[in-house]
C-alpha atoms as a PDB file:
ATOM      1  CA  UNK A   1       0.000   0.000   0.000  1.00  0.00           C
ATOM      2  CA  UNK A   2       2.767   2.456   0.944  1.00  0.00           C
ATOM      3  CA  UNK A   3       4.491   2.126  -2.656  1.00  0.00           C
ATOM      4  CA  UNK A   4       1.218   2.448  -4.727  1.00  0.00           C
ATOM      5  CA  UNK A   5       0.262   5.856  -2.320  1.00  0.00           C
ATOM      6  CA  UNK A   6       3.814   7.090  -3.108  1.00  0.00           C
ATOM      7  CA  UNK A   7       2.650   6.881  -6.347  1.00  0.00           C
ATOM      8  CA  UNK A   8      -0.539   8.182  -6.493  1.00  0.00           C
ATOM      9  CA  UNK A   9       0.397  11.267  -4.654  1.00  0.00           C
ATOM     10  CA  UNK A  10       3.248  11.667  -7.119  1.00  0.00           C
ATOM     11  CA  UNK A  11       0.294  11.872  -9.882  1.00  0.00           C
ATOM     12  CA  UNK A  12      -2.050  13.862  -7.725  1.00  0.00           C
ATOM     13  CA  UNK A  13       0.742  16.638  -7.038  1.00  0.00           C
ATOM     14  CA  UNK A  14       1.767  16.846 -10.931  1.00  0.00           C
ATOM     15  CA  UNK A  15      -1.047  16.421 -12.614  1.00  0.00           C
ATOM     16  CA  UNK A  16      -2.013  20.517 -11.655  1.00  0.00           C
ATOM     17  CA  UNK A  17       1.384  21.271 -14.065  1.00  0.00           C
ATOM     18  CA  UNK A  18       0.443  18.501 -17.163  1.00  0.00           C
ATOM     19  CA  UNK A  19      -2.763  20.148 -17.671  1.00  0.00           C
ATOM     20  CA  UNK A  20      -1.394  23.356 -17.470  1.00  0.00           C
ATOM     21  CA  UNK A  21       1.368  22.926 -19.563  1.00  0.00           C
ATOM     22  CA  UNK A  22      -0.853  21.802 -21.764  1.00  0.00           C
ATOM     23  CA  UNK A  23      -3.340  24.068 -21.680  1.00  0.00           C
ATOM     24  CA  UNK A  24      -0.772  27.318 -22.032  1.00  0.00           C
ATOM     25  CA  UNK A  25      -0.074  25.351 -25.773  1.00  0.00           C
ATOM     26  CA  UNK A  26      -3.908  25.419 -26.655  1.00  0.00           C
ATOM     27  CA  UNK A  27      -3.858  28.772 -25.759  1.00  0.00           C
ATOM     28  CA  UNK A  28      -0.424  29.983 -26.515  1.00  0.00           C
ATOM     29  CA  UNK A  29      -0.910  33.619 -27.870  1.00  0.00           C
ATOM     30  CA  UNK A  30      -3.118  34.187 -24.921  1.00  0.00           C
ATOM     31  CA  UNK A  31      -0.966  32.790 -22.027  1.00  0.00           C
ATOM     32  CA  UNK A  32       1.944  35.219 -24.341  1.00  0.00           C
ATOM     33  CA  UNK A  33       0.118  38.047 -23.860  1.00  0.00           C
ATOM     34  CA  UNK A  34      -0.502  37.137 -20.325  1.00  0.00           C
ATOM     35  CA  UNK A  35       2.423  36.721 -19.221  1.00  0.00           C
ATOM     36  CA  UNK A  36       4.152  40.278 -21.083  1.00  0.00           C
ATOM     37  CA  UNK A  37       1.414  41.930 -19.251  1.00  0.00           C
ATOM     38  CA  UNK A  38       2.543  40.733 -15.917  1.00  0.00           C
ATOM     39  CA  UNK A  39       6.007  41.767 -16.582  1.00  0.00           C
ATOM     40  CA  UNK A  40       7.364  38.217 -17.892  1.00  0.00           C
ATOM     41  CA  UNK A  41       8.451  37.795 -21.072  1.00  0.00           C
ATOM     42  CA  UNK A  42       5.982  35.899 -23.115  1.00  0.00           C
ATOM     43  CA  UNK A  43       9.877  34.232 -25.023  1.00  0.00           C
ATOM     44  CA  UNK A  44       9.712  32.505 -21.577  1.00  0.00           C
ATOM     45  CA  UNK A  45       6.773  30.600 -22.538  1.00  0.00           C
ATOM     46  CA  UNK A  46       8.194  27.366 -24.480  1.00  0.00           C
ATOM     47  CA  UNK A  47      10.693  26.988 -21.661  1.00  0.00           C
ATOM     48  CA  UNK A  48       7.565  27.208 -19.137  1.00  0.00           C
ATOM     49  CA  UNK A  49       5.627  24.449 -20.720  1.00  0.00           C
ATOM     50  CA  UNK A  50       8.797  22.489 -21.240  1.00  0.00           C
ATOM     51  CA  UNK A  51       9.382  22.599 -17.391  1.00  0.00           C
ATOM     52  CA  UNK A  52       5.720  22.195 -16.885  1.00  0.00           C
ATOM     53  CA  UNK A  53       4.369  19.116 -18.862  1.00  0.00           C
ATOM     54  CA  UNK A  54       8.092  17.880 -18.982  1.00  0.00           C
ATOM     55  CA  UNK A  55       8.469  18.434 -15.163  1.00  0.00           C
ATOM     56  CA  UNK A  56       5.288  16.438 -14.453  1.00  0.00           C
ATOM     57  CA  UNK A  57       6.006  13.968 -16.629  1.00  0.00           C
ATOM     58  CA  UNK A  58       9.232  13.431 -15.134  1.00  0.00           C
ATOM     59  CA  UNK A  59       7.753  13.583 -11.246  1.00  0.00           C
ATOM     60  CA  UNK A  60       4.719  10.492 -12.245  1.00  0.00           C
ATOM     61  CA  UNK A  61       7.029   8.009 -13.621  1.00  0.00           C
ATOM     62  CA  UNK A  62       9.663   9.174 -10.960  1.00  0.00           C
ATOM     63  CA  UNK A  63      12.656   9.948 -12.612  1.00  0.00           C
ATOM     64  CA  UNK A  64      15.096  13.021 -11.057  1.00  0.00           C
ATOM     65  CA  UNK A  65      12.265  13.442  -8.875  1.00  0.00           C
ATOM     66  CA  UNK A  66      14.673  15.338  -6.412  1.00  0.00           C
ATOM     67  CA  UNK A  67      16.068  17.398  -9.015  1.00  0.00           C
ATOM     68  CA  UNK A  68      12.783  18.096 -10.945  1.00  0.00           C
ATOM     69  CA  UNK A  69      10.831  18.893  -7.427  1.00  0.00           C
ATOM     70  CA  UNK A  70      13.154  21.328  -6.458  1.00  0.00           C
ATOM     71  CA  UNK A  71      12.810  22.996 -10.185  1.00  0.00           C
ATOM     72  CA  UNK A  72       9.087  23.058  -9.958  1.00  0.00           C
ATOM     73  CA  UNK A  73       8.941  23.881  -6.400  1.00  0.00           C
ATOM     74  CA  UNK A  74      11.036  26.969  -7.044  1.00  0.00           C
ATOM     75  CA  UNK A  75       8.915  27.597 -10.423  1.00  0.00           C
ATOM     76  CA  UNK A  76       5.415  27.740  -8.215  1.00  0.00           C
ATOM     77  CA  UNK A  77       7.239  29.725  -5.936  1.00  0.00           C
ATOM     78  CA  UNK A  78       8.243  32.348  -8.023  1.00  0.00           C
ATOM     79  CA  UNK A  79       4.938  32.163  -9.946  1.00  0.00           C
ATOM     80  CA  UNK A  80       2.994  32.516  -6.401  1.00  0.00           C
ATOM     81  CA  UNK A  81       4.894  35.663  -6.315  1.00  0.00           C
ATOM     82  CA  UNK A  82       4.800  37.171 -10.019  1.00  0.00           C
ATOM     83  CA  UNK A  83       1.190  36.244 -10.837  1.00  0.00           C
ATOM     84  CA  UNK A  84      -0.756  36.189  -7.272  1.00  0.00           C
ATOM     85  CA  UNK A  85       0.328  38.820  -4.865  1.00  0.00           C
ATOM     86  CA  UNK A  86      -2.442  40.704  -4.743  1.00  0.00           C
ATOM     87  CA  UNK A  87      -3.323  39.421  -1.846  1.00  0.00           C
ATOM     88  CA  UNK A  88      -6.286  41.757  -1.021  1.00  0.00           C
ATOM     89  CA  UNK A  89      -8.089  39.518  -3.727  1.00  0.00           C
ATOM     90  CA  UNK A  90      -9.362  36.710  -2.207  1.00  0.00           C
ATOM     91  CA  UNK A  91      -9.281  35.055  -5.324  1.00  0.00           C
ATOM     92  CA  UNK A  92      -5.436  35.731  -5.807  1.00  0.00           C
ATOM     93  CA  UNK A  93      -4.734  34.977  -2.130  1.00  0.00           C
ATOM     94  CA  UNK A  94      -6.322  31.365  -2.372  1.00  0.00           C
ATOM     95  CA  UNK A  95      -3.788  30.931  -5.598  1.00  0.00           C
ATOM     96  CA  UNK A  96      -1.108  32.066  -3.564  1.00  0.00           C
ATOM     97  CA  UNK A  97      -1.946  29.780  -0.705  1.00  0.00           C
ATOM     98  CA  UNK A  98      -2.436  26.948  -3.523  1.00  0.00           C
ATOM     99  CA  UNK A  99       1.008  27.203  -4.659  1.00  0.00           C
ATOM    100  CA  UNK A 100       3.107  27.998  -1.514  1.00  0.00           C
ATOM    101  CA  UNK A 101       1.446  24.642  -0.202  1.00  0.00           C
ATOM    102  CA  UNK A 102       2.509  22.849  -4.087  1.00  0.00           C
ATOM    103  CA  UNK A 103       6.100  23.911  -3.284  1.00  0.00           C
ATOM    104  CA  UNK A 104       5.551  22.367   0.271  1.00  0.00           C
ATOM    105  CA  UNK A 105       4.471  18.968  -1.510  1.00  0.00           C
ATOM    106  CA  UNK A 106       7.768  19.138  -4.042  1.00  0.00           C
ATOM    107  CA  UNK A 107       9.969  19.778  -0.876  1.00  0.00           C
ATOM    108  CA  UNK A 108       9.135  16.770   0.763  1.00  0.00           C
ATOM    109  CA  UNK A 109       9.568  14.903  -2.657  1.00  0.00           C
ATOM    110  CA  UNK A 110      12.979  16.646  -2.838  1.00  0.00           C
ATOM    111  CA  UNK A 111      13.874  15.721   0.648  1.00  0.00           C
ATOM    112  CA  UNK A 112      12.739  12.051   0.728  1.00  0.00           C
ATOM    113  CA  UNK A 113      12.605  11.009  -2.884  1.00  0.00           C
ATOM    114  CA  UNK A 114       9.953   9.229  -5.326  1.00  0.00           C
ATOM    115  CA  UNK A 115       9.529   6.148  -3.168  1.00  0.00           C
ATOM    116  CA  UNK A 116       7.270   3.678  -4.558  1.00  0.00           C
ATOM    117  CA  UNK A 117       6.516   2.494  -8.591  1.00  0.00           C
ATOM    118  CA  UNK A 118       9.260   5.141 -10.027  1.00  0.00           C
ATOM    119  CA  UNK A 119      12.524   5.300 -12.013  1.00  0.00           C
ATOM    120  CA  UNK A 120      14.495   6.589  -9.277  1.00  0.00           C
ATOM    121  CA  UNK A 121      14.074   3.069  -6.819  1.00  0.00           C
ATOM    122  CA  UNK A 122      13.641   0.659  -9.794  1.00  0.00           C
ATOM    123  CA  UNK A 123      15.907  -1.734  -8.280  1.00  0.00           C
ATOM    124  CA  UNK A 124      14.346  -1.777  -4.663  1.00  0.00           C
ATOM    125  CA  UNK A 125      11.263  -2.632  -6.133  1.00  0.00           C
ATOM    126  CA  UNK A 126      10.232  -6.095  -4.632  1.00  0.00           C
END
């Protein structure tokens, strides 16, 4: 049970990015324009979804899952800060919670690893 909730909680915490990732290339132009409004540049954005749907790609099957969580941990953090600061909006503090409490999840995957059904522990699979 312990290896196949290692697992699943691995897919629960990345699935967020996949979808996103995705969803910024069905809506490139927009998540562009988006993003130069807020002060990023919208040239960022194939590097974002790379990290994104690669990122969560990489944390489900668990491979570099300490490497990749501290990427994406540092990604939400930074995106927590760019995109949802307004914390007078209780709409935009809620996001800000949401992603300060991602980067919590991708610590502890940084600290203690993919565990269960991943890449990383392939051999101590038994």
């Amino acid at each position: 049970m312990e290896k196949i909730s290692q697992f699943v909680a691995r897919l629960l915490l990345a699935q967020i990015f996949l979808l996103a990732g995705i969803s910024k290339i069905s809506g490139y132009s927009d998540t562009q324009g988006y993003m130069d409004a807020m002060g990023v540049p919208g040239t960022l954005l194939p590097l974002v979804i790379l990290l994104e749907v690669g990122g969560a790609l990489a944390i489900i099957i668990g491979w570099k899952t300490r490497l990749v969580s501290v990427a994406l941990a540092l990604f939400t953090l930074a995106a927590a800060v760019i995109f949802h600061s307004n914390l007078a909006d209780q709409t935009q503090m809620i996001m800000f919670m949401k992603n300060i409490a991602i980067a919590g999840g991708f610590t502890l995957l940084a600290v203690h690893g993919a565990g269960g059904y991943s890449l990383d522990n392939r051999s101590s699979r038994a």
